[in-house]
PDB file of N, CA and C in Angstrom:
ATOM      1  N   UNK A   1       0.861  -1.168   0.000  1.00  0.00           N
ATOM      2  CA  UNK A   1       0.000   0.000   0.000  1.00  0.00           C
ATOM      3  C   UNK A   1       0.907   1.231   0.000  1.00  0.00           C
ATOM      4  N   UNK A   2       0.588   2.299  -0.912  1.00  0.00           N
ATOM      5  CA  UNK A   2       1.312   3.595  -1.052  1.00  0.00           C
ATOM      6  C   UNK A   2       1.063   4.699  -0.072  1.00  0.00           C
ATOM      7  N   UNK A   3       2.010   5.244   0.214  1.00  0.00           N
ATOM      8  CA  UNK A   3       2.001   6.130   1.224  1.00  0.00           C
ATOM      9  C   UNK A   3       0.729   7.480   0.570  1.00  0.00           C
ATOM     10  N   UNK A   4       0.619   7.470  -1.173  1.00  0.00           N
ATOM     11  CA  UNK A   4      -0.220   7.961  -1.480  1.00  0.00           C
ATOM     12  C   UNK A   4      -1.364   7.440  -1.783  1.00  0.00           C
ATOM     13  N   UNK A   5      -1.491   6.336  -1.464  1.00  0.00           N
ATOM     14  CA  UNK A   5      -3.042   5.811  -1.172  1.00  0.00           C
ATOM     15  C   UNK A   5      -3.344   6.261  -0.296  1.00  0.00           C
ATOM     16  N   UNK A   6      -3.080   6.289   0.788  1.00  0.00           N
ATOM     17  CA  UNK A   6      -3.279   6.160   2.215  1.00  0.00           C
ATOM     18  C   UNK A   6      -3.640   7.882   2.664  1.00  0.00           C
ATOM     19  N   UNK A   7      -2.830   8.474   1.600  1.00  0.00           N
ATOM     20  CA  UNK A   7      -3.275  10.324   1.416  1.00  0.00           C
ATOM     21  C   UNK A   7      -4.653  10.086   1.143  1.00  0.00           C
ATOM     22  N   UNK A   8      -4.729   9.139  -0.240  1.00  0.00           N
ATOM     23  CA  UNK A   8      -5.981   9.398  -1.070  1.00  0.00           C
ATOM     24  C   UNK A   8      -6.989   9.590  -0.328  1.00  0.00           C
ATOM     25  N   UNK A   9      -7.167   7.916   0.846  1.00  0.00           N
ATOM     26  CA  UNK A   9      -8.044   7.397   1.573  1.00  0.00           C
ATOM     27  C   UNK A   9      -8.649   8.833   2.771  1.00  0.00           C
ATOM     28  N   UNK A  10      -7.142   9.345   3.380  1.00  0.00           N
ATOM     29  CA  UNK A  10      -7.729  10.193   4.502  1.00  0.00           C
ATOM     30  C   UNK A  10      -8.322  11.575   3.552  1.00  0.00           C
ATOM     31  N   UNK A  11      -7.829  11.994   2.929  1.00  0.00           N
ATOM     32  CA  UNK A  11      -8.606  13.405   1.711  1.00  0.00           C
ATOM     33  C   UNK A  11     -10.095  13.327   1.228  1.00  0.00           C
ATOM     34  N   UNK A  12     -10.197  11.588   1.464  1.00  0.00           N
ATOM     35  CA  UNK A  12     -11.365  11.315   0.523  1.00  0.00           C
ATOM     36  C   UNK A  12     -11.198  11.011  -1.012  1.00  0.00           C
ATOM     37  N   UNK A  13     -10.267  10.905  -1.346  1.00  0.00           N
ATOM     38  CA  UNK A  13     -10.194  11.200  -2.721  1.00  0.00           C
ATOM     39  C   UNK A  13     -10.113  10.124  -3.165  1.00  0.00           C
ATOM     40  N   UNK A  14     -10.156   8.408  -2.653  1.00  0.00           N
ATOM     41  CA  UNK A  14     -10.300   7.407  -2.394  1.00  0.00           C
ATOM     42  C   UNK A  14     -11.314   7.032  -1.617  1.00  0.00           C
ATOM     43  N   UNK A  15     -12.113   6.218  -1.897  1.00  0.00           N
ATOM     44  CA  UNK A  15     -12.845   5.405  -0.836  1.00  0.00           C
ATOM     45  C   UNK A  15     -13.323   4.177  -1.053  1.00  0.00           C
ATOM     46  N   UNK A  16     -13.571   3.441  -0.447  1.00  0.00           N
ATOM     47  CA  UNK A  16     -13.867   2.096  -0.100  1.00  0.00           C
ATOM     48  C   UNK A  16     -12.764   0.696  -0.800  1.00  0.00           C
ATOM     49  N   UNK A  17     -11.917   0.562   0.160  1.00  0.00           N
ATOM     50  CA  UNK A  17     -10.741   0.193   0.225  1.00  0.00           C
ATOM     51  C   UNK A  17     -11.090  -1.273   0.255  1.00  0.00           C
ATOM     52  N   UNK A  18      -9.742  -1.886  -0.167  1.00  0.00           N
ATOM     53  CA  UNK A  18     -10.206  -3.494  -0.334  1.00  0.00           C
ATOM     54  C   UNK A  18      -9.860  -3.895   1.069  1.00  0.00           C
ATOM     55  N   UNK A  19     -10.655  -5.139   1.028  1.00  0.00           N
ATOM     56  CA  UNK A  19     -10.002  -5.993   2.411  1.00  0.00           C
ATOM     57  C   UNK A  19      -9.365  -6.312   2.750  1.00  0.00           C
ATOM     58  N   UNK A  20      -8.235  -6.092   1.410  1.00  0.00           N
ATOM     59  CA  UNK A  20      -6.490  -6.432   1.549  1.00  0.00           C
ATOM     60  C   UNK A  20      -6.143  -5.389   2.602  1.00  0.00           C
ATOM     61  N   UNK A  21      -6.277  -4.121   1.845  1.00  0.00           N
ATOM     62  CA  UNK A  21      -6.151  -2.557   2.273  1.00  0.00           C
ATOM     63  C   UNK A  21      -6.773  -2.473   3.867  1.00  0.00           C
ATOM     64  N   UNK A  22      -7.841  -3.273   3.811  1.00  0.00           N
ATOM     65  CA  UNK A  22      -8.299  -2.869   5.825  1.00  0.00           C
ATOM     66  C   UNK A  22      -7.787  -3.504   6.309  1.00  0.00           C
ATOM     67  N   UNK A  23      -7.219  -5.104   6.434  1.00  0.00           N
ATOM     68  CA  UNK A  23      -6.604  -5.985   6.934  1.00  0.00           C
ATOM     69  C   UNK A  23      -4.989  -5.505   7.309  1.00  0.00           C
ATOM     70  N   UNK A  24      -4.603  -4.818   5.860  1.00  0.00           N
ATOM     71  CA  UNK A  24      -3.149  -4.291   6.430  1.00  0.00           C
ATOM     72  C   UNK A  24      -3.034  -3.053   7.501  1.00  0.00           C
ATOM     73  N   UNK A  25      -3.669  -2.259   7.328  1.00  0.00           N
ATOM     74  CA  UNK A  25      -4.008  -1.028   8.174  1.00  0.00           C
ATOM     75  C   UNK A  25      -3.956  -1.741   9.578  1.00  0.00           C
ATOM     76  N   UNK A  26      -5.594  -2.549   9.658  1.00  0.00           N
ATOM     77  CA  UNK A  26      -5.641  -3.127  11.260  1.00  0.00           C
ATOM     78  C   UNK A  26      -4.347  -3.491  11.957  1.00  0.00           C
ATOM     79  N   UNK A  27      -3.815  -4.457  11.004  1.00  0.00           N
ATOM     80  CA  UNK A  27      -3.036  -5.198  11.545  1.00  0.00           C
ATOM     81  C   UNK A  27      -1.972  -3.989  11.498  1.00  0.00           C
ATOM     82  N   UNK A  28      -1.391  -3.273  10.971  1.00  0.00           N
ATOM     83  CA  UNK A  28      -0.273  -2.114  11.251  1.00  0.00           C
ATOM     84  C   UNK A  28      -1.088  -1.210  12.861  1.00  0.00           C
ATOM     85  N   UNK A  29      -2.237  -0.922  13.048  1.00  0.00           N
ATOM     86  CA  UNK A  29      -2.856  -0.730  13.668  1.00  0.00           C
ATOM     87  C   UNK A  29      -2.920  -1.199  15.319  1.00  0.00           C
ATOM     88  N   UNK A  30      -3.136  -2.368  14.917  1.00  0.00           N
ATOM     89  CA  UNK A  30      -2.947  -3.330  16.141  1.00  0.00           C
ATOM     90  C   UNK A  30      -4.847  -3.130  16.559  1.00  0.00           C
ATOM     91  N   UNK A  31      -5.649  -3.231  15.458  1.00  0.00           N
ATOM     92  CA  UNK A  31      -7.197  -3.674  15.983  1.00  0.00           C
ATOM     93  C   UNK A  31      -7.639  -3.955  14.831  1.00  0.00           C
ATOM     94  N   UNK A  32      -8.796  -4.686  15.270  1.00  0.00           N
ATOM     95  CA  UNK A  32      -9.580  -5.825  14.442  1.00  0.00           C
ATOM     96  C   UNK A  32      -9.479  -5.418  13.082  1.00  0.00           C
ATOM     97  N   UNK A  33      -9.764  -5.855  11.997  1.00  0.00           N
ATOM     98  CA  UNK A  33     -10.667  -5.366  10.324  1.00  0.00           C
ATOM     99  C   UNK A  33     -11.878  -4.585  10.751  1.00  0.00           C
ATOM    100  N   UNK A  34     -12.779  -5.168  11.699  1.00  0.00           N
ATOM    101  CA  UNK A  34     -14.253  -4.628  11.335  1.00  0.00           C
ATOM    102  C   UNK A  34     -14.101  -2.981  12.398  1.00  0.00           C
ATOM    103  N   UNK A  35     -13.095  -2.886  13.091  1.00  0.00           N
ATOM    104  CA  UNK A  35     -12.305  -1.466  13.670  1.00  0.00           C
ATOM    105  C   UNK A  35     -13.075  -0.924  12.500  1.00  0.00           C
ATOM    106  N   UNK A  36     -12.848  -0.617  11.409  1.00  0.00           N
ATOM    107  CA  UNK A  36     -13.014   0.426  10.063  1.00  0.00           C
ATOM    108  C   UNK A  36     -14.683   0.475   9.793  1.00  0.00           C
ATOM    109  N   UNK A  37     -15.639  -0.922  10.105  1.00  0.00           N
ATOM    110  CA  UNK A  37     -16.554  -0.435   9.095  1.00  0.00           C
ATOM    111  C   UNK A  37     -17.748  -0.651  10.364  1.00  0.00           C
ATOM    112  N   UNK A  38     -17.335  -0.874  11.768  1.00  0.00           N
ATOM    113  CA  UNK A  38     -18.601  -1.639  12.630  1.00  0.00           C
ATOM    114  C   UNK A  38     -18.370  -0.840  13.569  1.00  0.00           C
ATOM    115  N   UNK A  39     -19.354   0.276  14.016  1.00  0.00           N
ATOM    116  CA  UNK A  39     -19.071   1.530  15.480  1.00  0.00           C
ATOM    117  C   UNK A  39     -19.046   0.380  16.245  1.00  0.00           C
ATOM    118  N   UNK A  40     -19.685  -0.224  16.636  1.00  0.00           N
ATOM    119  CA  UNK A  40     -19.799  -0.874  18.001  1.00  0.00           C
ATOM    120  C   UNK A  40     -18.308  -1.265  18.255  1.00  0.00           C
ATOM    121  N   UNK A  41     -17.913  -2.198  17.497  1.00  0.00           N
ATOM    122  CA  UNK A  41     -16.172  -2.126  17.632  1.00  0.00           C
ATOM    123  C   UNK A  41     -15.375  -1.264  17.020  1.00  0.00           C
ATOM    124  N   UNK A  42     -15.633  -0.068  16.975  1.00  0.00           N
ATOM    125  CA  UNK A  42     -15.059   1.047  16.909  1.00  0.00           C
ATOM    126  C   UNK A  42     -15.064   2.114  18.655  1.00  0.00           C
ATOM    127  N   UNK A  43     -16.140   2.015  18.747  1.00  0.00           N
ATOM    128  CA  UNK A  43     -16.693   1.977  20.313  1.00  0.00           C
ATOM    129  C   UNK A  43     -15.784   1.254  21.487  1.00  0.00           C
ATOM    130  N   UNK A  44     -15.372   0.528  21.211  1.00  0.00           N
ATOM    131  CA  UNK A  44     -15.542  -0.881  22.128  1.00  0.00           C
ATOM    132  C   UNK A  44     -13.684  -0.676  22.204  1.00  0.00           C
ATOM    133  N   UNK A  45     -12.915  -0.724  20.875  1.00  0.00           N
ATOM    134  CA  UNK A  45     -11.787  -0.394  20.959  1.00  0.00           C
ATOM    135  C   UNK A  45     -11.444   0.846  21.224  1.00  0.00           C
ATOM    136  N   UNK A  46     -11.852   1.640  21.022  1.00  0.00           N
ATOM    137  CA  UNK A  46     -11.538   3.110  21.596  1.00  0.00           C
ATOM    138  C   UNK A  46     -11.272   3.118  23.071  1.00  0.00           C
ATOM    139  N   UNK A  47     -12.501   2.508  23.407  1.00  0.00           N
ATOM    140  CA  UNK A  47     -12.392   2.582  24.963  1.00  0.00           C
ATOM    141  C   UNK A  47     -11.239   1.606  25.823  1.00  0.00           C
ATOM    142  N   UNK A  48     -11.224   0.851  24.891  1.00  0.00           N
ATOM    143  CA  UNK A  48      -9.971  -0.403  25.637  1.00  0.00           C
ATOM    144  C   UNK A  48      -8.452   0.591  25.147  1.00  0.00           C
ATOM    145  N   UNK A  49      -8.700   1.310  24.107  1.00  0.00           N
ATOM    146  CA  UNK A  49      -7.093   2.633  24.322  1.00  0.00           C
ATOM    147  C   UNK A  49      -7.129   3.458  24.935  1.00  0.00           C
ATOM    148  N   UNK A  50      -8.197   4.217  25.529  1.00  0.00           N
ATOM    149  CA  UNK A  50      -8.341   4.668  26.280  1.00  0.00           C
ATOM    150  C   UNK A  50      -7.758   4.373  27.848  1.00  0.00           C
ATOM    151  N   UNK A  51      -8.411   3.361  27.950  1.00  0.00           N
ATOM    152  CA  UNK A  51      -7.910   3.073  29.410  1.00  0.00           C
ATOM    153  C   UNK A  51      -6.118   2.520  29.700  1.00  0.00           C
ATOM    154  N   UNK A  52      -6.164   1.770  28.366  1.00  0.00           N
ATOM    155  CA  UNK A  52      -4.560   1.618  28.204  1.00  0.00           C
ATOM    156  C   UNK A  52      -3.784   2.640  28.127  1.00  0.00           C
ATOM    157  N   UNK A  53      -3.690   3.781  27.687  1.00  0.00           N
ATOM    158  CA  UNK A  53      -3.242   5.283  27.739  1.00  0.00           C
ATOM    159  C   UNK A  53      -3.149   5.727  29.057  1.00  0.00           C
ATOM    160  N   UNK A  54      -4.371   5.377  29.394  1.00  0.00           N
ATOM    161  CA  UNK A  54      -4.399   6.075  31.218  1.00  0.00           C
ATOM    162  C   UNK A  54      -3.511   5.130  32.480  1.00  0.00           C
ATOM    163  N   UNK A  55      -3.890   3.999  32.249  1.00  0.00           N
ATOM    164  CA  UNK A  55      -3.225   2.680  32.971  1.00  0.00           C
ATOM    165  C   UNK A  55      -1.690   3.233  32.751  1.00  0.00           C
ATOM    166  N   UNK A  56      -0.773   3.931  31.873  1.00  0.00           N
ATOM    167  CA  UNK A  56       0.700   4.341  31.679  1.00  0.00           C
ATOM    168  C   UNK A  56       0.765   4.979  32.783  1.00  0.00           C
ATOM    169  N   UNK A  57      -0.385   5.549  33.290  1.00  0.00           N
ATOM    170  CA  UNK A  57      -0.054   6.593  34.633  1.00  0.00           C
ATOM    171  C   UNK A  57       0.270   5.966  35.792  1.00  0.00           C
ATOM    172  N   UNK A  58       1.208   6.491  36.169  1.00  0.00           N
ATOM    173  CA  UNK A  58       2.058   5.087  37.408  1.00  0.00           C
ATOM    174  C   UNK A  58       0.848   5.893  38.755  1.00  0.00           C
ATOM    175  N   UNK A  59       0.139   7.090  38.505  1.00  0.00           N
ATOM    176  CA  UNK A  59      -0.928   7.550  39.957  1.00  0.00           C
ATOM    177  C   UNK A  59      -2.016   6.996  39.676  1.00  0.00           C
ATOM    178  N   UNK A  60      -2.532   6.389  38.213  1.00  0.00           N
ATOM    179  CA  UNK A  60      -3.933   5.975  37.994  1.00  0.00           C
ATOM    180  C   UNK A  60      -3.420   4.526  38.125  1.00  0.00           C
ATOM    181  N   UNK A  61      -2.489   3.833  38.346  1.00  0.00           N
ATOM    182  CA  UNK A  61      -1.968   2.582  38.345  1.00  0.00           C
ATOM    183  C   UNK A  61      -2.786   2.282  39.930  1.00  0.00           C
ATOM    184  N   UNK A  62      -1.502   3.123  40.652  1.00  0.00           N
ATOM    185  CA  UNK A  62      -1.452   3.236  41.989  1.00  0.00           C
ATOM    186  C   UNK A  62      -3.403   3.471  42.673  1.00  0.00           C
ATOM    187  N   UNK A  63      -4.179   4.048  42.133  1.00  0.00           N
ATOM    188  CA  UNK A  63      -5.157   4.503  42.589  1.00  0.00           C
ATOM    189  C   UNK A  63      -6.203   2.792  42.548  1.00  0.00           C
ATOM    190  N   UNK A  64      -6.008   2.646  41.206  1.00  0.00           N
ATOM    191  CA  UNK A  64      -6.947   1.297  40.858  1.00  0.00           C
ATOM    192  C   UNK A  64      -5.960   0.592  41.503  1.00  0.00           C
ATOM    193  N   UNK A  65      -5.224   0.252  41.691  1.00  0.00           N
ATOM    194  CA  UNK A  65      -4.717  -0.937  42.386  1.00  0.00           C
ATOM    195  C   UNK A  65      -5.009  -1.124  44.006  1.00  0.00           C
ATOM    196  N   UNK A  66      -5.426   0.336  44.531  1.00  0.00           N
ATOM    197  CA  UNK A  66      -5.814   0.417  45.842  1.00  0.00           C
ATOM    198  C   UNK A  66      -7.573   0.264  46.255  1.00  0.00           C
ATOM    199  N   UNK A  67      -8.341   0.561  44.699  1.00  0.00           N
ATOM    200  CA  UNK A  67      -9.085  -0.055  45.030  1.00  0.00           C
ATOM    201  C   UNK A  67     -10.058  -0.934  44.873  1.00  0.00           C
ATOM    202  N   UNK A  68      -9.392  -2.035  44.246  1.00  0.00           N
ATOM    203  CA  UNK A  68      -9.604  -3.671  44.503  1.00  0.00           C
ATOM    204  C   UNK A  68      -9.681  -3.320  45.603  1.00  0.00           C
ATOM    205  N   UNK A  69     -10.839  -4.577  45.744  1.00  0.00           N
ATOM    206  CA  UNK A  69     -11.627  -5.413  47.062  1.00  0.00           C
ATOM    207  C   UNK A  69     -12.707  -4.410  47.735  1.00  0.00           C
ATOM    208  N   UNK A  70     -13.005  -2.751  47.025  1.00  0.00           N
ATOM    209  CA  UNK A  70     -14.271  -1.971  47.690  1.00  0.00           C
ATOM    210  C   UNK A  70     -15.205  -2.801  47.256  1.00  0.00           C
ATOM    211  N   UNK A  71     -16.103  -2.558  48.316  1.00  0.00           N
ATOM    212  CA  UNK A  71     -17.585  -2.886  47.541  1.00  0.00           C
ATOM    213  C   UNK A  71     -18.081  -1.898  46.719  1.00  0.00           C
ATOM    214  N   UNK A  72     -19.263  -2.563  46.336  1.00  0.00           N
ATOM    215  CA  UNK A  72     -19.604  -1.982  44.881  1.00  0.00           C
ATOM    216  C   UNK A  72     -20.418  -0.306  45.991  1.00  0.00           C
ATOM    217  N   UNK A  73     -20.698   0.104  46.928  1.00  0.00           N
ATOM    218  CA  UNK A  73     -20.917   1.320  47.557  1.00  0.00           C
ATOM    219  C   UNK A  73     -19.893   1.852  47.628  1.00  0.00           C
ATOM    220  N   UNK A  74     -18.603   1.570  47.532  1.00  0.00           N
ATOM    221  CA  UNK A  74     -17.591   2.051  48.152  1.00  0.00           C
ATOM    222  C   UNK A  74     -16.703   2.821  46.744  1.00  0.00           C
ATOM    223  N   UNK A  75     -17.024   1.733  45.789  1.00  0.00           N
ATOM    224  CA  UNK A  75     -16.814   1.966  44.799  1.00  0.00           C
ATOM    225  C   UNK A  75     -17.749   3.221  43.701  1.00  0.00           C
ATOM    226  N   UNK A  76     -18.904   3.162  44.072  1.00  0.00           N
ATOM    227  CA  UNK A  76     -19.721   3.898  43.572  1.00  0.00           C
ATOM    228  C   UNK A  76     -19.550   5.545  44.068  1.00  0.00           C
ATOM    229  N   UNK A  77     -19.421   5.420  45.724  1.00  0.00           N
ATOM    230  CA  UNK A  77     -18.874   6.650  45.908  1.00  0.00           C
ATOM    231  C   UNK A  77     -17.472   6.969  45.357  1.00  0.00           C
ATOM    232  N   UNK A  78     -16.771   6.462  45.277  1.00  0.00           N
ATOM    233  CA  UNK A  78     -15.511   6.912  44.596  1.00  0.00           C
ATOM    234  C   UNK A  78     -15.882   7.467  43.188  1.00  0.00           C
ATOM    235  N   UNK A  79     -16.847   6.851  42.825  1.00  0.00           N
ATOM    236  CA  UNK A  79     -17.165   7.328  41.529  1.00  0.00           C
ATOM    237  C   UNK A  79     -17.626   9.235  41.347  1.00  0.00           C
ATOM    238  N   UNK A  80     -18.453   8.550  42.197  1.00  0.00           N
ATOM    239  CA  UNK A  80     -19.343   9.682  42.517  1.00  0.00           C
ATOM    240  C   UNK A  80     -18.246  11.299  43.189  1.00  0.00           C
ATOM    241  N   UNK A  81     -16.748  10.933  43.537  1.00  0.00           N
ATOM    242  CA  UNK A  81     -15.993  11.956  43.941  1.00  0.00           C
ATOM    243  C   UNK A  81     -15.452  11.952  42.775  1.00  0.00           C
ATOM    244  N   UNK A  82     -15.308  10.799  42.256  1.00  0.00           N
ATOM    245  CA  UNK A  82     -13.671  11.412  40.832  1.00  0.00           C
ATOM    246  C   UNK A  82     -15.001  12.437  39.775  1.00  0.00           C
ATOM    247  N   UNK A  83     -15.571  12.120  39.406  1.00  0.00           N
ATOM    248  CA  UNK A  83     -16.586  12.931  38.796  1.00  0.00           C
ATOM    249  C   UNK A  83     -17.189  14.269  39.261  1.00  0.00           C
ATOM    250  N   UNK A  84     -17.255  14.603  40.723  1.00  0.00           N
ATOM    251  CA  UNK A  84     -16.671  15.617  40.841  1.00  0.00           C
ATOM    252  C   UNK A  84     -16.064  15.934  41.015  1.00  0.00           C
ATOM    253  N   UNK A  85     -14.581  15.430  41.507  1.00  0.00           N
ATOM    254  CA  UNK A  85     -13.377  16.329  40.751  1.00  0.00           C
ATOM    255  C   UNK A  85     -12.861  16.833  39.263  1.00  0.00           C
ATOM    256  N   UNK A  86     -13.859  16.004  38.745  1.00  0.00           N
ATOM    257  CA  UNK A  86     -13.284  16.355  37.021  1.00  0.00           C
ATOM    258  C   UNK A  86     -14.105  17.430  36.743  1.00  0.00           C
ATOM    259  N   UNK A  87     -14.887  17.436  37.287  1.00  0.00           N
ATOM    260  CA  UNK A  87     -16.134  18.741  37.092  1.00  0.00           C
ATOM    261  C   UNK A  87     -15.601  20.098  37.874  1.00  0.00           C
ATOM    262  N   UNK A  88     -15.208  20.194  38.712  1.00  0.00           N
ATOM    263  CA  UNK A  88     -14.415  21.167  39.839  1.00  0.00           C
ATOM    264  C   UNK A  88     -12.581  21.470  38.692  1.00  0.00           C
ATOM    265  N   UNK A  89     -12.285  20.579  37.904  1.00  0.00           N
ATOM    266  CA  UNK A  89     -11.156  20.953  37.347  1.00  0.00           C
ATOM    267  C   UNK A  89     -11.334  21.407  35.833  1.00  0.00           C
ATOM    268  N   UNK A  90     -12.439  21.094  35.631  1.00  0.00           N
ATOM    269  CA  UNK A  90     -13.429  21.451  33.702  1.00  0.00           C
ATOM    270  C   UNK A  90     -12.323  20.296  32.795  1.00  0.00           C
ATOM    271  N   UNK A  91     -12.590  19.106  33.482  1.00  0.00           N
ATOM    272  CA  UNK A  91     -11.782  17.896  32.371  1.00  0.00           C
ATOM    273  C   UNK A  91     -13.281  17.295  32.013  1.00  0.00           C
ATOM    274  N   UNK A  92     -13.451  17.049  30.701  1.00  0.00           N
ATOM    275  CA  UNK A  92     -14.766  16.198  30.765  1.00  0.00           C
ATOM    276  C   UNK A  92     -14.542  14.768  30.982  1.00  0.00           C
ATOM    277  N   UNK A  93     -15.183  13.928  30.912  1.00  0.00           N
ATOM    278  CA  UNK A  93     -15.564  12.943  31.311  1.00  0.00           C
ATOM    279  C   UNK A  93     -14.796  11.796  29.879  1.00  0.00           C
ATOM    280  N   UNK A  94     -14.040  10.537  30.556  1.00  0.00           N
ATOM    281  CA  UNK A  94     -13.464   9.731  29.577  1.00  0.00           C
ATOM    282  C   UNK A  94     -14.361   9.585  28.353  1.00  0.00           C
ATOM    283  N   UNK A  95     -15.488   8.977  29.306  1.00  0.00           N
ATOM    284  CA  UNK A  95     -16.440   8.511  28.099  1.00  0.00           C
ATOM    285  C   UNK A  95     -17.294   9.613  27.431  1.00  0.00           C
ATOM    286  N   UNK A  96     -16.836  10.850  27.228  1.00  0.00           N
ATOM    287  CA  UNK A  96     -17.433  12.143  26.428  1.00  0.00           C
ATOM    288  C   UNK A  96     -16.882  11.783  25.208  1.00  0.00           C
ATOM    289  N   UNK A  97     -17.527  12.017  24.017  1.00  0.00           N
ATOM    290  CA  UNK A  97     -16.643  11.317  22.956  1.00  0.00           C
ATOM    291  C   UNK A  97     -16.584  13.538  22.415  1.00  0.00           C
ATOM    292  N   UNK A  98     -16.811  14.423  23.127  1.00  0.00           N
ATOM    293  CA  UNK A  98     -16.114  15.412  22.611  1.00  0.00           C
ATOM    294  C   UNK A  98     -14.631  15.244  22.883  1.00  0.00           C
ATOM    295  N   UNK A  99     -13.970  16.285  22.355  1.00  0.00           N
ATOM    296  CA  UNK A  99     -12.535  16.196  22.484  1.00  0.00           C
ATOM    297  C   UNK A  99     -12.222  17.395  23.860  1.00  0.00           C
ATOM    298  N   UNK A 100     -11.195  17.053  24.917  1.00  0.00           N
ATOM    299  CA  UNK A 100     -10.882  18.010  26.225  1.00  0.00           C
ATOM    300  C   UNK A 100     -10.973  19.279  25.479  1.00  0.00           C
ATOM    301  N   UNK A 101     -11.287  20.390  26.624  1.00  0.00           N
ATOM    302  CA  UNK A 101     -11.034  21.622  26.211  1.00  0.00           C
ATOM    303  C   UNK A 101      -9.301  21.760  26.271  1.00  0.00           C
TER     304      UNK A 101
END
């Protein structure tokens, strides 16, 4: 695949790529084929990079690792504080599919 295909494809000036063409992408990619043509696993992987991105954080490491074993109240309030702290700092919310201010 040409580095000017791959222009074509993001410009638009190309579209609907063979299965050769999605298969190599994914796999350069590192997610599924149907990544390209199925939201739900477009959805579904987003969110699993997401959290892998965040998990790099040796304080969000440290935080989830402390709390294994809450109960699900204990847990819910935690919820219920990190959400307002993200609201008290104007970060939106992971699962906002806008982009941070």
């Amino acid at each position: 695949m040409s580095h000017t295909y791959i222009w074509q494809l993001r410009r638009g000036k190309r579209d609907n790529p063979t299965l050769k063409h999605l298969e190599a992408l994914a796999d350069f990619f590192g997610v599924p084929t149907t990544y390209f043509v199925d939201d739900a696993v477009t959805v579904r992987v987003d969110r699993q990079l997401k959290l892998m991105t965040a998990m790099r954080d040796l304080n969000v490491q440290r935080v989830a690792l402390r709390v294994s074993g809450l109960s699900t109240g204990g847990l819910d309030a935690l919820s219920a504080m990190i959400d307002h702290l993200r609201l008290v700092e104007g970060i939106s919310s992971p699962d906002d599919p806008s982009p941070p201010e």
